[in-house]
PDB file of N, CA and C in Angstrom:
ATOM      1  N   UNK A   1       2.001  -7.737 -16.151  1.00  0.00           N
ATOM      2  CA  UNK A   1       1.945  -9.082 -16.648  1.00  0.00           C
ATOM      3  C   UNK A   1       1.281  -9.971 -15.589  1.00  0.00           C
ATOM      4  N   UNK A   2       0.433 -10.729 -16.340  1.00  0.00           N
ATOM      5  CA  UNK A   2      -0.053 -11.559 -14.668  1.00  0.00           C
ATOM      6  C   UNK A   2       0.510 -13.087 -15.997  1.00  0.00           C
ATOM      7  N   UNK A   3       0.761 -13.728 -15.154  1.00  0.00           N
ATOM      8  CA  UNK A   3       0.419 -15.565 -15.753  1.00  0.00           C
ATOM      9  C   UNK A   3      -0.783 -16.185 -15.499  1.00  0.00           C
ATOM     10  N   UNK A   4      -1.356 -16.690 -16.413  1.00  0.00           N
ATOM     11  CA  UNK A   4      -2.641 -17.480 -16.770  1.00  0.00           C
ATOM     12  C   UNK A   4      -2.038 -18.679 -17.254  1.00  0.00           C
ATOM     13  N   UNK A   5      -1.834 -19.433 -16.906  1.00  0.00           N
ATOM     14  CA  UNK A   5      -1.151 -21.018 -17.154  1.00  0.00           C
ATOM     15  C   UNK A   5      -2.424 -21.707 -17.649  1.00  0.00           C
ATOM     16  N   UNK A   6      -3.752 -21.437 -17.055  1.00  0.00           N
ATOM     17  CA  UNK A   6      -4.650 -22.606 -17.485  1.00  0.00           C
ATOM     18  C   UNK A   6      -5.570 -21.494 -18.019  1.00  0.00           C
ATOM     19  N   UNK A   7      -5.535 -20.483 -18.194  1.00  0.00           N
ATOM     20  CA  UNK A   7      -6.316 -19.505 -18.858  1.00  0.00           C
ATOM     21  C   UNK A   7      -7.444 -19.319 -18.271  1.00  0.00           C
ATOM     22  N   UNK A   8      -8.040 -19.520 -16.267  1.00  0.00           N
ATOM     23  CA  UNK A   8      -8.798 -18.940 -16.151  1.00  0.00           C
ATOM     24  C   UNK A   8      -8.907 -17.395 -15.915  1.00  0.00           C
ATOM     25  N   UNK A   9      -7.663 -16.532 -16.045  1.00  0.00           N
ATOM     26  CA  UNK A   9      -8.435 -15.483 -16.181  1.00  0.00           C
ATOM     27  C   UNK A   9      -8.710 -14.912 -17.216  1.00  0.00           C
ATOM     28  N   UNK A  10      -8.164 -15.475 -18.255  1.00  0.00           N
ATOM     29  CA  UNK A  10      -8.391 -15.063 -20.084  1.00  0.00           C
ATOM     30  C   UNK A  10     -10.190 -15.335 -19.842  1.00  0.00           C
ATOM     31  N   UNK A  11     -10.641 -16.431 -19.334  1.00  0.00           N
ATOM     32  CA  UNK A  11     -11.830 -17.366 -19.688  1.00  0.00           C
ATOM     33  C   UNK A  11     -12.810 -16.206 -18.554  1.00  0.00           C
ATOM     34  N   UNK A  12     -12.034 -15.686 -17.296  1.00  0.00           N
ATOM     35  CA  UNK A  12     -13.014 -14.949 -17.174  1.00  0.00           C
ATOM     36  C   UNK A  12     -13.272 -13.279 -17.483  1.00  0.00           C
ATOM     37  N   UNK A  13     -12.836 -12.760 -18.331  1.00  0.00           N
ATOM     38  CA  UNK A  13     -12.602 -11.737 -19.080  1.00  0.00           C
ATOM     39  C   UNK A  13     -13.736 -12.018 -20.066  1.00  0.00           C
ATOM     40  N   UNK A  14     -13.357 -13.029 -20.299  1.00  0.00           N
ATOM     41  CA  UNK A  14     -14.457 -13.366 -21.740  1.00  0.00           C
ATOM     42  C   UNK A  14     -13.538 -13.303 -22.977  1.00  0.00           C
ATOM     43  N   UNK A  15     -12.026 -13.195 -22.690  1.00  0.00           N
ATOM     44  CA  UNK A  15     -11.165 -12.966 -23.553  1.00  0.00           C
ATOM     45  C   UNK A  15     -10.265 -14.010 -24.656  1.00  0.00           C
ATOM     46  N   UNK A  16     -11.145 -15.256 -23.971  1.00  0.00           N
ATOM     47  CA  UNK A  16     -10.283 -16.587 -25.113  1.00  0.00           C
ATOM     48  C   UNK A  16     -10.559 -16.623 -26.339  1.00  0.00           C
ATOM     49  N   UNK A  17      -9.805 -16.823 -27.128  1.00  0.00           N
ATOM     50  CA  UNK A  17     -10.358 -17.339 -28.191  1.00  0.00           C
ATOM     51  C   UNK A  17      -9.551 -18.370 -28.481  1.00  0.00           C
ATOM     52  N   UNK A  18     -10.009 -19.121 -29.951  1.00  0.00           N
ATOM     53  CA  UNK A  18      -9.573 -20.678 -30.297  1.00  0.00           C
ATOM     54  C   UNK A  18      -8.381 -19.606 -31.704  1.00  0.00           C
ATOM     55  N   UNK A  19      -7.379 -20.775 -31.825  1.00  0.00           N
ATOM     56  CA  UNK A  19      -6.093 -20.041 -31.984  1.00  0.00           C
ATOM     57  C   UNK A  19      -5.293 -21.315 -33.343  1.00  0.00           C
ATOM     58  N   UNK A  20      -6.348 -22.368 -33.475  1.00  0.00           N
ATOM     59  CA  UNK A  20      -5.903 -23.777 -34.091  1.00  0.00           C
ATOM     60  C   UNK A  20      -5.983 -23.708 -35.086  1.00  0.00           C
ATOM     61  N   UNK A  21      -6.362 -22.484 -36.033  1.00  0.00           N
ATOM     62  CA  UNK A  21      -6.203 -22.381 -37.738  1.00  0.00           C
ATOM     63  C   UNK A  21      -4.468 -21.851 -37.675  1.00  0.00           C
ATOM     64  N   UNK A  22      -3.598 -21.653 -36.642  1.00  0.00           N
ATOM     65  CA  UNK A  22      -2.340 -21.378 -36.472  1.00  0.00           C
ATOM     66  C   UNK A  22      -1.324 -21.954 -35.461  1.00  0.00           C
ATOM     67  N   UNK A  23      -2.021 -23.575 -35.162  1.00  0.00           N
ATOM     68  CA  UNK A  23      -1.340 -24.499 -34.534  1.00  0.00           C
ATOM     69  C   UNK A  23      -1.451 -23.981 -33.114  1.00  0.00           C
ATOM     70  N   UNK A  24      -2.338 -22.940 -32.739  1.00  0.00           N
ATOM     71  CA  UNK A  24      -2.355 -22.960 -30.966  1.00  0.00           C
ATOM     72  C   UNK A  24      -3.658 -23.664 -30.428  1.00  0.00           C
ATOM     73  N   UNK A  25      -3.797 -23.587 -29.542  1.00  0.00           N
ATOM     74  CA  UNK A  25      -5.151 -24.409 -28.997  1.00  0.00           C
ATOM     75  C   UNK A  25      -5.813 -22.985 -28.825  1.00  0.00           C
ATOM     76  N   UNK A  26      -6.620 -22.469 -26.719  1.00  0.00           N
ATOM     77  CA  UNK A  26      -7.005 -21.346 -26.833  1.00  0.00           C
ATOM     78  C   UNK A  26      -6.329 -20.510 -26.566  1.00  0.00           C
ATOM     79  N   UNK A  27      -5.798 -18.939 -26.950  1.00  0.00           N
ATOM     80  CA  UNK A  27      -5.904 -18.154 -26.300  1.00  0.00           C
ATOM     81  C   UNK A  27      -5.790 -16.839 -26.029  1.00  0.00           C
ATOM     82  N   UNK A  28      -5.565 -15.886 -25.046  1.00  0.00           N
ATOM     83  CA  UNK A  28      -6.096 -14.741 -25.242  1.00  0.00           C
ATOM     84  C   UNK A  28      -6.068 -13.779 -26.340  1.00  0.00           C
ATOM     85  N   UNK A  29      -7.121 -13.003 -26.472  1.00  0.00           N
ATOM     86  CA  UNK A  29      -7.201 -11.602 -27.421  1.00  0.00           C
ATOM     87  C   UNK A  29      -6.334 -11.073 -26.613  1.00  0.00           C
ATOM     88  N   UNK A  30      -6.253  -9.936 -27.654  1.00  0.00           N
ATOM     89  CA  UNK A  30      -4.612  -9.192 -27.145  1.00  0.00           C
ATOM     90  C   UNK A  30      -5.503  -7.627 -26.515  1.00  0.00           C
ATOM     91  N   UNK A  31      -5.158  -7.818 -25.329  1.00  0.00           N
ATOM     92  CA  UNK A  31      -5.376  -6.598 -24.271  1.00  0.00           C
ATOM     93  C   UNK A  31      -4.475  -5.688 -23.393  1.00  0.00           C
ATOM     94  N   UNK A  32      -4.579  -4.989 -23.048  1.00  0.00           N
ATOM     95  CA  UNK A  32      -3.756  -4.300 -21.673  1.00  0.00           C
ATOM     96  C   UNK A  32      -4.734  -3.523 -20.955  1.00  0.00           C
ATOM     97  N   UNK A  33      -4.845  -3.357 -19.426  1.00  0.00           N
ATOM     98  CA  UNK A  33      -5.443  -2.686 -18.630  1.00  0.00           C
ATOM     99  C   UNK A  33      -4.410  -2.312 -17.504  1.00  0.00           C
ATOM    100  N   UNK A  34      -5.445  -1.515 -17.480  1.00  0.00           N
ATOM    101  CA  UNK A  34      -4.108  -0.274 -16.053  1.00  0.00           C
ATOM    102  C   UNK A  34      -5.404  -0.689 -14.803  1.00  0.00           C
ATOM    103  N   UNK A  35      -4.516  -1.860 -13.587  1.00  0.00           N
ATOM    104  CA  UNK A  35      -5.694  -2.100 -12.345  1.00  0.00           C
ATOM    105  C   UNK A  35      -4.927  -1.509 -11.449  1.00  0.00           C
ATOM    106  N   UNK A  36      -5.705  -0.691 -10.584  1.00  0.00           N
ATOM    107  CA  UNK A  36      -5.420   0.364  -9.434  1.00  0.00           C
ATOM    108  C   UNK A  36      -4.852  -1.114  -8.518  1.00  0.00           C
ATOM    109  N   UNK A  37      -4.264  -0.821  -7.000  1.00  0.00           N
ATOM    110  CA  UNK A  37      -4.369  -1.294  -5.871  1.00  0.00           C
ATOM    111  C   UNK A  37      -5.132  -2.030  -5.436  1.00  0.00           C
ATOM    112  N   UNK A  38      -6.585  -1.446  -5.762  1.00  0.00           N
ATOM    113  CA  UNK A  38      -7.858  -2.121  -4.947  1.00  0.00           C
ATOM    114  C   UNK A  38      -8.254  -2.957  -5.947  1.00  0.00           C
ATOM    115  N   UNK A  39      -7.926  -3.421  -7.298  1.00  0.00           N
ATOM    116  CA  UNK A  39      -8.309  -4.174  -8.423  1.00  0.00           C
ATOM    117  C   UNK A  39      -9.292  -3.667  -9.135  1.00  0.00           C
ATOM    118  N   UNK A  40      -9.722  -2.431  -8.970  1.00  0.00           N
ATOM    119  CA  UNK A  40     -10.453  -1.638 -10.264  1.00  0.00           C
ATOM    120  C   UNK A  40      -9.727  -1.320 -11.508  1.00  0.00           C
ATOM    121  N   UNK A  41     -10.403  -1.705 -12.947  1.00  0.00           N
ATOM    122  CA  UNK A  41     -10.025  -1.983 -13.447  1.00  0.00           C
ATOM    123  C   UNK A  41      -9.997   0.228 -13.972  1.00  0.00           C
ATOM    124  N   UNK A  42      -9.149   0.578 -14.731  1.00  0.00           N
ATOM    125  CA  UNK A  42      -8.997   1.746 -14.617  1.00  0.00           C
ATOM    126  C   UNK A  42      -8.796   2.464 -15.741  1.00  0.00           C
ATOM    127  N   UNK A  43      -7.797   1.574 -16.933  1.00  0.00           N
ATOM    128  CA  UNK A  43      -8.537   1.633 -18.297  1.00  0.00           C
ATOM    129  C   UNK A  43      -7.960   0.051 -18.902  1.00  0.00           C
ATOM    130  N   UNK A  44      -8.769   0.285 -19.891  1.00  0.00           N
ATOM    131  CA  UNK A  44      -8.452  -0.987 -20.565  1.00  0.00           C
ATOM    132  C   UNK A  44      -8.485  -0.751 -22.036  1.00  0.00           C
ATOM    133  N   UNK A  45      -7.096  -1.057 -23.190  1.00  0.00           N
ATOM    134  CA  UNK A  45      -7.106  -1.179 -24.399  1.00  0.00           C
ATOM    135  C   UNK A  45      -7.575  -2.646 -24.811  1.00  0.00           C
ATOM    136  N   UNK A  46      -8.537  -2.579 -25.722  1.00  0.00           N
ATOM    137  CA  UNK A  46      -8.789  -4.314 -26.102  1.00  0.00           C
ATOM    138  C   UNK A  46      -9.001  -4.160 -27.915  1.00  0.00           C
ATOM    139  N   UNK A  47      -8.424  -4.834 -28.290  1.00  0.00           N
ATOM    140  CA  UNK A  47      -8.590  -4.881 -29.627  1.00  0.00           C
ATOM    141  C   UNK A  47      -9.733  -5.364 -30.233  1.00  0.00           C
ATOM    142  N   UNK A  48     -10.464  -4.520 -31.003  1.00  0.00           N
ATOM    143  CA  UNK A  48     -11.581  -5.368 -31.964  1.00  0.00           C
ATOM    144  C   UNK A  48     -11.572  -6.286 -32.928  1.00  0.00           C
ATOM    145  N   UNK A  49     -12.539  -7.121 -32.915  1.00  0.00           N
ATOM    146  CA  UNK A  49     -13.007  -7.987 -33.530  1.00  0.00           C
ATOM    147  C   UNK A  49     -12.569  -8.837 -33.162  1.00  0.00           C
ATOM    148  N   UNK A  50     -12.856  -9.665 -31.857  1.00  0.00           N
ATOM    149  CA  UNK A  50     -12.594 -10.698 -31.216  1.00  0.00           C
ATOM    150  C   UNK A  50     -13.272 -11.716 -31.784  1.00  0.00           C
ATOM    151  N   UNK A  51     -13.248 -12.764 -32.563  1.00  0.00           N
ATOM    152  CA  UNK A  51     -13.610 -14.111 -32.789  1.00  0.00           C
ATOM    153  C   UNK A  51     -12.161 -15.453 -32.806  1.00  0.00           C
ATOM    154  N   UNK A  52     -13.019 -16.042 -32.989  1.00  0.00           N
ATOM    155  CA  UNK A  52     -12.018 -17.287 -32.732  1.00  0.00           C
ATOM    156  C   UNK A  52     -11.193 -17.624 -34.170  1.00  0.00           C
ATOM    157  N   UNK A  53     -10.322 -17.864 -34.389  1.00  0.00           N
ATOM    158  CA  UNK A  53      -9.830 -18.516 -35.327  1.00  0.00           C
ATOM    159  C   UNK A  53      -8.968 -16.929 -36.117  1.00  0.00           C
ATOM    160  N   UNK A  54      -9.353 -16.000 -35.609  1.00  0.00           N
ATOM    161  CA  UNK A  54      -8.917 -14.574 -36.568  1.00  0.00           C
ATOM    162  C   UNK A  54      -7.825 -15.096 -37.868  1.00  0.00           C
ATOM    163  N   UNK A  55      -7.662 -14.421 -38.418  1.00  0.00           N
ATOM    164  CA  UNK A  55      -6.773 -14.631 -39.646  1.00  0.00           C
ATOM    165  C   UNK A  55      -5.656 -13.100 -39.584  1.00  0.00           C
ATOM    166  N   UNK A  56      -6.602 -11.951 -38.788  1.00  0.00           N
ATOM    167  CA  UNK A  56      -6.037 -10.979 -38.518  1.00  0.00           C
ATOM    168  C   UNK A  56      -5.280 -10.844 -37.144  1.00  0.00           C
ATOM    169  N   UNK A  57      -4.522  -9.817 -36.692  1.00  0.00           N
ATOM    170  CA  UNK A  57      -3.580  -9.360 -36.007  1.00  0.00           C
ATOM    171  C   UNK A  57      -3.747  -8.035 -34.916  1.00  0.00           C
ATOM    172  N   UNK A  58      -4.652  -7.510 -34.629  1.00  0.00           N
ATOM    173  CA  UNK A  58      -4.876  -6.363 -34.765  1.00  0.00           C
ATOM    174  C   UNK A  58      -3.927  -5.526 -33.424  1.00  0.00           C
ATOM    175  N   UNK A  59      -3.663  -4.399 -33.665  1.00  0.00           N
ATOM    176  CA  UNK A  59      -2.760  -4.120 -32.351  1.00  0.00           C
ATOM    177  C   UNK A  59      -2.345  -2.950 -33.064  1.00  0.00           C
ATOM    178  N   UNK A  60      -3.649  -2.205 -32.083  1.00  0.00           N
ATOM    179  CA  UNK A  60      -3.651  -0.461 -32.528  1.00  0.00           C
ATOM    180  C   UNK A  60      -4.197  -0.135 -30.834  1.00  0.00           C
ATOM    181  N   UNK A  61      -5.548  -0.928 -30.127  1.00  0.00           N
ATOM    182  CA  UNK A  61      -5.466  -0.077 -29.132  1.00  0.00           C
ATOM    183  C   UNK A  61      -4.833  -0.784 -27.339  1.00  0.00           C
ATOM    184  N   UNK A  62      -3.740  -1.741 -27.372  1.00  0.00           N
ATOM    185  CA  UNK A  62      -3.381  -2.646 -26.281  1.00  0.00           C
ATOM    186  C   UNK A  62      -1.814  -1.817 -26.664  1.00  0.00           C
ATOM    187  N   UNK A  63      -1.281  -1.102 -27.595  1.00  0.00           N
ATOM    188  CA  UNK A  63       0.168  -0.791 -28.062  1.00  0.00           C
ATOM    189  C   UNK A  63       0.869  -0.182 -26.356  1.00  0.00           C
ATOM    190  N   UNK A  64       2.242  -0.607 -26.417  1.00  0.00           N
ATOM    191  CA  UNK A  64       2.980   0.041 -25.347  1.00  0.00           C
ATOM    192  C   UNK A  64       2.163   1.882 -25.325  1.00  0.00           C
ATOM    193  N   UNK A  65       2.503   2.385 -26.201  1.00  0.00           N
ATOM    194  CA  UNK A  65       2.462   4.164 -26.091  1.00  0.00           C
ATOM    195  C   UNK A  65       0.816   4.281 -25.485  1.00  0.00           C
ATOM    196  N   UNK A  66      -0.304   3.432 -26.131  1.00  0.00           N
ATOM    197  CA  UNK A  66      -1.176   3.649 -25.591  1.00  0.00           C
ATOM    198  C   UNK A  66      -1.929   3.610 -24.061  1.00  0.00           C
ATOM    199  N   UNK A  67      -0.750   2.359 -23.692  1.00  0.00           N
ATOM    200  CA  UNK A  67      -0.930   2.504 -22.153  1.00  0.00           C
ATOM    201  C   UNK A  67      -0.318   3.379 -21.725  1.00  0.00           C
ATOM    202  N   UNK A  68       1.160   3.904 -21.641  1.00  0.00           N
ATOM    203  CA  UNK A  68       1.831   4.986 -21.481  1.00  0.00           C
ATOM    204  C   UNK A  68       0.732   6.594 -21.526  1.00  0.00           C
ATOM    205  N   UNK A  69       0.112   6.350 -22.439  1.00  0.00           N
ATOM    206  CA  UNK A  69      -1.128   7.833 -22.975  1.00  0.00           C
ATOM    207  C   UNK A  69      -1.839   7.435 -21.761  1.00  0.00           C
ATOM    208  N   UNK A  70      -2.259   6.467 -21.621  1.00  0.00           N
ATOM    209  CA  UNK A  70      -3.668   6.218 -20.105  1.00  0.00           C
ATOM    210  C   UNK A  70      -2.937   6.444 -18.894  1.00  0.00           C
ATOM    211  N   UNK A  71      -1.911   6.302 -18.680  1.00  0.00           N
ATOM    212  CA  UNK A  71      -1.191   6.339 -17.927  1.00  0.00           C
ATOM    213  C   UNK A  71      -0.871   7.654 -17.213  1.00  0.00           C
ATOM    214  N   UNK A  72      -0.299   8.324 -18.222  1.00  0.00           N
ATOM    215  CA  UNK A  72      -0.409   9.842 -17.983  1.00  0.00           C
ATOM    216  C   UNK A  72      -1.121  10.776 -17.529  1.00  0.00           C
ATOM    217  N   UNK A  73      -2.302   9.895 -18.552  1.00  0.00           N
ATOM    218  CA  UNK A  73      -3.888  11.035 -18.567  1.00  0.00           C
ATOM    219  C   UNK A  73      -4.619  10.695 -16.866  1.00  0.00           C
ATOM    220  N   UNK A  74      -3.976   9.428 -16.173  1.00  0.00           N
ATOM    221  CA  UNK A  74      -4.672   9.080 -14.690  1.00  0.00           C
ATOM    222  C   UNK A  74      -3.854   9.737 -14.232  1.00  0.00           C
ATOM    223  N   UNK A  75      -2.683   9.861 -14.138  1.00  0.00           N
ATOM    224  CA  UNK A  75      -1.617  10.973 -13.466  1.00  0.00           C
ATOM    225  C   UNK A  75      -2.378  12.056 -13.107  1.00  0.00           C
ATOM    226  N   UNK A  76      -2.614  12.716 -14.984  1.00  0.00           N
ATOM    227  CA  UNK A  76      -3.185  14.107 -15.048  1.00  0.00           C
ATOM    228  C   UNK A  76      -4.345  14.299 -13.578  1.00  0.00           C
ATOM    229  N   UNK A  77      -4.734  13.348 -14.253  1.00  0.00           N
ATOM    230  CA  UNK A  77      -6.361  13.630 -13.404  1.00  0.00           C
ATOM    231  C   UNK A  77      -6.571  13.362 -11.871  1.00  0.00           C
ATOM    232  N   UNK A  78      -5.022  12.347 -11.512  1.00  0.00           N
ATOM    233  CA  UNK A  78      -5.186  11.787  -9.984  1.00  0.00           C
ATOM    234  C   UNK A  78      -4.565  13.257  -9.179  1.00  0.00           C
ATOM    235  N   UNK A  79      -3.788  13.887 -10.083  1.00  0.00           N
ATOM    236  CA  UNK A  79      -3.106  15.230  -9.398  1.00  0.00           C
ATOM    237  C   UNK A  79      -4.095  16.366  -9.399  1.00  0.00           C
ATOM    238  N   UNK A  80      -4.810  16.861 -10.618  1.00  0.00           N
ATOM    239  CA  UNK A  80      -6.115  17.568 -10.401  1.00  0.00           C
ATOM    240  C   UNK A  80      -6.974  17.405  -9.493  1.00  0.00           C
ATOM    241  N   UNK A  81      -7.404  15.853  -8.951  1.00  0.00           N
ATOM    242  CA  UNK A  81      -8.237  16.124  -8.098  1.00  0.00           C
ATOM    243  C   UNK A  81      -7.549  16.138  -6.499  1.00  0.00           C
ATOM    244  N   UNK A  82      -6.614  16.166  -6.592  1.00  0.00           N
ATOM    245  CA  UNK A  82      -5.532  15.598  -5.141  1.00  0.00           C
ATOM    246  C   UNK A  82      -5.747  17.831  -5.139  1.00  0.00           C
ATOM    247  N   UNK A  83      -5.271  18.341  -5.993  1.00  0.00           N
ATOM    248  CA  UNK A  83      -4.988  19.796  -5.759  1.00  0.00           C
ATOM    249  C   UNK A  83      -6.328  20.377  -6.098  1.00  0.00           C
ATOM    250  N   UNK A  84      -7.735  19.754  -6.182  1.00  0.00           N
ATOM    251  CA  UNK A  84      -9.215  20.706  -6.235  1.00  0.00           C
ATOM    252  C   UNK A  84      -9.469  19.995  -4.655  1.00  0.00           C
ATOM    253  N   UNK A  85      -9.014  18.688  -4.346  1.00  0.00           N
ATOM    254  CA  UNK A  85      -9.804  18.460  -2.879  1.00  0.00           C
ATOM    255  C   UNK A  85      -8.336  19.253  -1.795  1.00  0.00           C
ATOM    256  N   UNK A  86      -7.094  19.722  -2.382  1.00  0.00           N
ATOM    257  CA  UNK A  86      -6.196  20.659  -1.331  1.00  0.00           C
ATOM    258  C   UNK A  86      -7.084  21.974  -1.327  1.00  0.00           C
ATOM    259  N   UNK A  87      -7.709  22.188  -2.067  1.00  0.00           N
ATOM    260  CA  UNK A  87      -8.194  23.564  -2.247  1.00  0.00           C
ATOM    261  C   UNK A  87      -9.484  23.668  -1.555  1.00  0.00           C
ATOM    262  N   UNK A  88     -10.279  22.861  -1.716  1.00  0.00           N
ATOM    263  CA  UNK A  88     -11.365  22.987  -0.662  1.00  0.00           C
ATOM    264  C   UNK A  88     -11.181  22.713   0.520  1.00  0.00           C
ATOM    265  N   UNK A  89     -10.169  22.244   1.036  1.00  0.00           N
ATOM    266  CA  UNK A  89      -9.959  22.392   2.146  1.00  0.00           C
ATOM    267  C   UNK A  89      -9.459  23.647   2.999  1.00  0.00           C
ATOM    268  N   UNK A  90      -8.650  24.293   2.457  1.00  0.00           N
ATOM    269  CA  UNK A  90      -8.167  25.693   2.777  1.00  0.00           C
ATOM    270  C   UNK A  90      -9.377  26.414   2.128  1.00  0.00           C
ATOM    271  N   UNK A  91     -10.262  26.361   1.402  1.00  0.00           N
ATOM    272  CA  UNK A  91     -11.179  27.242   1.047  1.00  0.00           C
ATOM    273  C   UNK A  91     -12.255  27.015   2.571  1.00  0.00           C
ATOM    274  N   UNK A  92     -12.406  25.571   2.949  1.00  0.00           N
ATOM    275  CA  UNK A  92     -13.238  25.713   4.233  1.00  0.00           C
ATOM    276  C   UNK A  92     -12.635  25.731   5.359  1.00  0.00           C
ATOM    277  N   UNK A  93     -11.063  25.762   5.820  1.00  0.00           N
ATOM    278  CA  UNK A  93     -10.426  26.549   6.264  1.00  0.00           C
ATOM    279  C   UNK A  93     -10.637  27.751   6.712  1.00  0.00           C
ATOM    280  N   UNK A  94     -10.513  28.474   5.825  1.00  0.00           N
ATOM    281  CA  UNK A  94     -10.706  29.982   5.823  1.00  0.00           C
ATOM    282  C   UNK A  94     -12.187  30.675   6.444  1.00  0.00           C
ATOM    283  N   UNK A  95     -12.833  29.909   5.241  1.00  0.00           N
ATOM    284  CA  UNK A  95     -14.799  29.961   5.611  1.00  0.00           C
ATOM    285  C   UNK A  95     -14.599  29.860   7.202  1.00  0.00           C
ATOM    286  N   UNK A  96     -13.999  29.168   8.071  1.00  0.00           N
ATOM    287  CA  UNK A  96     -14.456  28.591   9.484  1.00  0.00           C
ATOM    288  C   UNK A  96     -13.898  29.817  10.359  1.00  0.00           C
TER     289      UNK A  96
END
């Protein structure tokens, strides 16, 4: 969760929209991103069809489980490469 009180980081996402056909003023499309440590952004669910005023709802790819799924799948992959770069090391280990 971050807070955006004045919505510049919605505004720099590119993520505002106008919200006043339902009594809000602007604001954000509905997103979630997974940011590493260093602030790379690492994945990001964003829902389509971003315009202003929507009449729709959409919230199929920002869902809890779907970050949970990205989540996992960086696990998967941060441990694969943590145990292919253990392995080349004892592979040039050995070589020496």
């Amino acid at each position: 969760m971050i807070p955006d009180g004045n919505g510049a980081f919605t505004i720099g996402l590119k993520a505002a929209v106008a919200k006043t056909n339902i009594g809000f003023g602007t604001r954000s499309w509905r997103l979630a991103m997974i940011v590493n440590e260093a602030g790379n952004v690492e994945w990001a669910g964003i829902e389509e069809g971003q315009r202003p005023n929507a009449t729709d709802d959409l919230y199929e790819q920002s869902t809890p489980e779907k970050v949970l799924g990205a989540l996992r799948g960086l696990k998967v992959a941060t441990e694969a490469a943590k145990l292919a770069d253990e392995q080349a090391a004892k592979e040039a280990g050995v070589a020496s």
